[in-house]
Protein backbone atom coordinates (compact mmCIF):
# COMPACT_ATOMS: atom_id res chain seq x y z
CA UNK A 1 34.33 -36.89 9.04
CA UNK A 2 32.24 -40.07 8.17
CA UNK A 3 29.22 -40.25 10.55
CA UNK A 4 26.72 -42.59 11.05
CA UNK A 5 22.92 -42.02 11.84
CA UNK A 6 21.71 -44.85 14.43
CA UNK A 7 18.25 -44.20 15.24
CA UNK A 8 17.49 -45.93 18.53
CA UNK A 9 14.59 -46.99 20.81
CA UNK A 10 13.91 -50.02 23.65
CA UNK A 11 14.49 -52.41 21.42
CA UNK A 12 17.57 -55.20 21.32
CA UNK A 13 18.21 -54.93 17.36
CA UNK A 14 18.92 -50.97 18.07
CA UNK A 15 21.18 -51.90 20.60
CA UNK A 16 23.07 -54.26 17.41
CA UNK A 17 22.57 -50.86 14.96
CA UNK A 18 24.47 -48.98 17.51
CA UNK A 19 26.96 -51.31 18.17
CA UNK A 20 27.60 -51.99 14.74
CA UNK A 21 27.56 -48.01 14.30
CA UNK A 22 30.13 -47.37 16.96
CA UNK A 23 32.69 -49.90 15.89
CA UNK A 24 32.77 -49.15 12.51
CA UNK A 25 33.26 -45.10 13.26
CA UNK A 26 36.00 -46.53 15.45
CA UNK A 27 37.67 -48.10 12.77
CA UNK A 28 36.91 -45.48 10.27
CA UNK A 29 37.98 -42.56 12.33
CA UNK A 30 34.67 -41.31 11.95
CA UNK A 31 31.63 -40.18 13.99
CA UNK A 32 28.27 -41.32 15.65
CA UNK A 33 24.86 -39.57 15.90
CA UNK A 34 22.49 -41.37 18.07
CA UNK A 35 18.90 -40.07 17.55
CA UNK A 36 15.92 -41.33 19.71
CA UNK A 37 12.39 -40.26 17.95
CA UNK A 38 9.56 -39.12 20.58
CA UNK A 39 6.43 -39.60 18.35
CA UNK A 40 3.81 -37.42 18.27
CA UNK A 41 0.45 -39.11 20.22
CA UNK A 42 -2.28 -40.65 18.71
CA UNK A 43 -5.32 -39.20 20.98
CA UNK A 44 -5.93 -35.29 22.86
CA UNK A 45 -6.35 -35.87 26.40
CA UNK A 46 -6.74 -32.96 28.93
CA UNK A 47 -4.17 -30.23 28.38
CA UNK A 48 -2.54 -30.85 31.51
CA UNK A 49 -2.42 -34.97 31.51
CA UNK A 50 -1.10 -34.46 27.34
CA UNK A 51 1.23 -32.23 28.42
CA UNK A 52 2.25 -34.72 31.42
CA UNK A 53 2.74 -37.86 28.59
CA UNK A 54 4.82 -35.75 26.35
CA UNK A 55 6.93 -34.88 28.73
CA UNK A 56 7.53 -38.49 30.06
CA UNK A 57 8.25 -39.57 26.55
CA UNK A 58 10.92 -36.89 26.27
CA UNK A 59 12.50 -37.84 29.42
CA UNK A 60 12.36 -41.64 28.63
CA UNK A 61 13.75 -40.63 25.19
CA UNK A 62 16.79 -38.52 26.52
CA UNK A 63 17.69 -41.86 29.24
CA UNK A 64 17.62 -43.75 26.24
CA UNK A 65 20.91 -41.48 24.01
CA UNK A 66 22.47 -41.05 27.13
CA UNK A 67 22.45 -44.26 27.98
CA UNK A 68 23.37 -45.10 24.51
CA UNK A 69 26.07 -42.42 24.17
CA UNK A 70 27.73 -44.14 27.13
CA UNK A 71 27.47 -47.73 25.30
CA UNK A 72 29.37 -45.96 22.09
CA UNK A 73 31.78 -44.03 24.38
CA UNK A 74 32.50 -47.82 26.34
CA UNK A 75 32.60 -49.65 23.26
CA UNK A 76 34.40 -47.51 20.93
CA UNK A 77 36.14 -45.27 22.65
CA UNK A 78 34.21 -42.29 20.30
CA UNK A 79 32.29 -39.70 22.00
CA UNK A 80 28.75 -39.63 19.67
CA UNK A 81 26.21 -36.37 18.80
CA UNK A 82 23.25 -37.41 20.63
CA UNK A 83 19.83 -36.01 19.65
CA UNK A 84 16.04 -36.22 20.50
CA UNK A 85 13.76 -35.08 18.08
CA UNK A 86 9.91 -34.92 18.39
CA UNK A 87 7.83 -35.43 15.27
CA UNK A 88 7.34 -38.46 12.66
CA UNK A 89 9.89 -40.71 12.29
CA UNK A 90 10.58 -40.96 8.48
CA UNK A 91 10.62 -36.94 8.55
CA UNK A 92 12.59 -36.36 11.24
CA UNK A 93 15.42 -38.87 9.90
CA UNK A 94 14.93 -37.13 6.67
CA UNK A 95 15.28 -33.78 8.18
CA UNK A 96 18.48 -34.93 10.03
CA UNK A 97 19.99 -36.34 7.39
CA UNK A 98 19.73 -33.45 4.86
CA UNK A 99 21.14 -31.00 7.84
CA UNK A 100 24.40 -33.26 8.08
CA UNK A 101 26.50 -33.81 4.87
CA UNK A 102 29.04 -35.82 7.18
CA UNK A 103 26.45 -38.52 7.73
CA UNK A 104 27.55 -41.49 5.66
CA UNK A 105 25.28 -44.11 6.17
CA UNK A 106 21.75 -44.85 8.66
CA UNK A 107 21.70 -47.39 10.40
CA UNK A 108 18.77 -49.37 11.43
CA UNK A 109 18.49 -52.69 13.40
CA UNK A 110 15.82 -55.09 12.22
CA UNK A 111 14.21 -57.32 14.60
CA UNK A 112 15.99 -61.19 14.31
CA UNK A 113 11.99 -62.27 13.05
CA UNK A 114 9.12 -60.58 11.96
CA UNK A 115 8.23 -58.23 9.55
CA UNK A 116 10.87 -54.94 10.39
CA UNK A 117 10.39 -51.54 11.98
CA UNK A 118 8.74 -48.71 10.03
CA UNK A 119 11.97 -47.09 9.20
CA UNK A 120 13.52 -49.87 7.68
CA UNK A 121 10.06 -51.09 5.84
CA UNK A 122 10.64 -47.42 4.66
CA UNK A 123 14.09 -47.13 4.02
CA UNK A 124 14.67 -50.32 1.74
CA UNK A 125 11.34 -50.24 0.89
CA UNK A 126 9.65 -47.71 -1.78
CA UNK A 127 11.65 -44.77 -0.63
CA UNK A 128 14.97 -46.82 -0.54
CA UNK A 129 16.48 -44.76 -3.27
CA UNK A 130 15.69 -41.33 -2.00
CA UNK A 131 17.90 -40.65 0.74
CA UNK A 132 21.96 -38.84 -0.34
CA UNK A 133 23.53 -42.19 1.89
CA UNK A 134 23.51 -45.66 2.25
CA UNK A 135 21.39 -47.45 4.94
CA UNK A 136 22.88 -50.09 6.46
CA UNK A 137 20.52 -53.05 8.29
CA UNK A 138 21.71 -54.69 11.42
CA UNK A 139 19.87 -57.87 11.17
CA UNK A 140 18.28 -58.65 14.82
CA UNK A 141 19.37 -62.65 14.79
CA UNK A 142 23.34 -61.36 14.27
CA UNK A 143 25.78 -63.51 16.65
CA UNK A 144 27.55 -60.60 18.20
CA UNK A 145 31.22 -62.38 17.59
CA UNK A 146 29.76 -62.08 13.75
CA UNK A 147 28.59 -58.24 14.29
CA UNK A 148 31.81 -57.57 15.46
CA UNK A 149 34.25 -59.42 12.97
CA UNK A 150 31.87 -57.62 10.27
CA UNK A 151 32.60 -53.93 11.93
């Protein structure tokens, strides 16, 4: 079954990448993997209060694909994989990727101005020809009638 990787956060253009996701396994007969990334921190605090922040962050992160998994289910009808993964980013995708030989394509929302999200400066950027599938960009400034007529 075709899959596609949408790696999602608080942002709007992730919202697009999972739209955009959903519809097309819709149409496709395929599948969706939502993944929401809980980074690892940048500074040691007391074990208890580190412990405390990790823990929020997962909890945040696992409102985020269920809340997400509901949008695909409402919009699409499909019922997606949903996944939260601790670690960095651009490993984790990797990792995910190279577990799954259904997943045909990641896709990434870009924000509608600005210079884009780590993944995607990583994705189409140096690395672009590394990964075994196609990455597809949501741009963030899409009109939603146009997302929609394009998926």
């Amino acid at each position: 079954m075709r899959t596609y990787l949408v790696v999602i956060d608080d942002s709007p253009e992730s919202s697009l990448a999972l739209r955009f996701a959903a519809r097309r396994a819709a149409r496709t007969g395929g599948g969706v993997i939502v993944l929401a990334i809980v980074q690892p921190q940048d500074f040691l605090a007391f074990s208890g209060v580190q412990a405390t922040i990790e823990a929020e962050a997962r909890e945040h992160a696992e409102g985020l694909v269920a809340a997400a998994a509901d949008a695909v289910v409402q919009e699409a009808n499909v019922t997606p994989q949903i996944m939260v993964k601790s670690g960095k980013p651009v490993e984790i995708v990797r990792d995910v990727i190279s577990g799954n030989e259904a997943i045909a394509a990641l896709v990434l929302g870009t924000a509608a101005s600005g210079a884009p999200g780590p993944l995607v400066a990583h994705f189409t950027g140096h690395d672009a020809g590394t990964l075994p599938c196609p990455v597809m960009v949501v741009p963030g400034g899409i009109d939603i009638a146009r997302l929609d007529e394009l998926s």
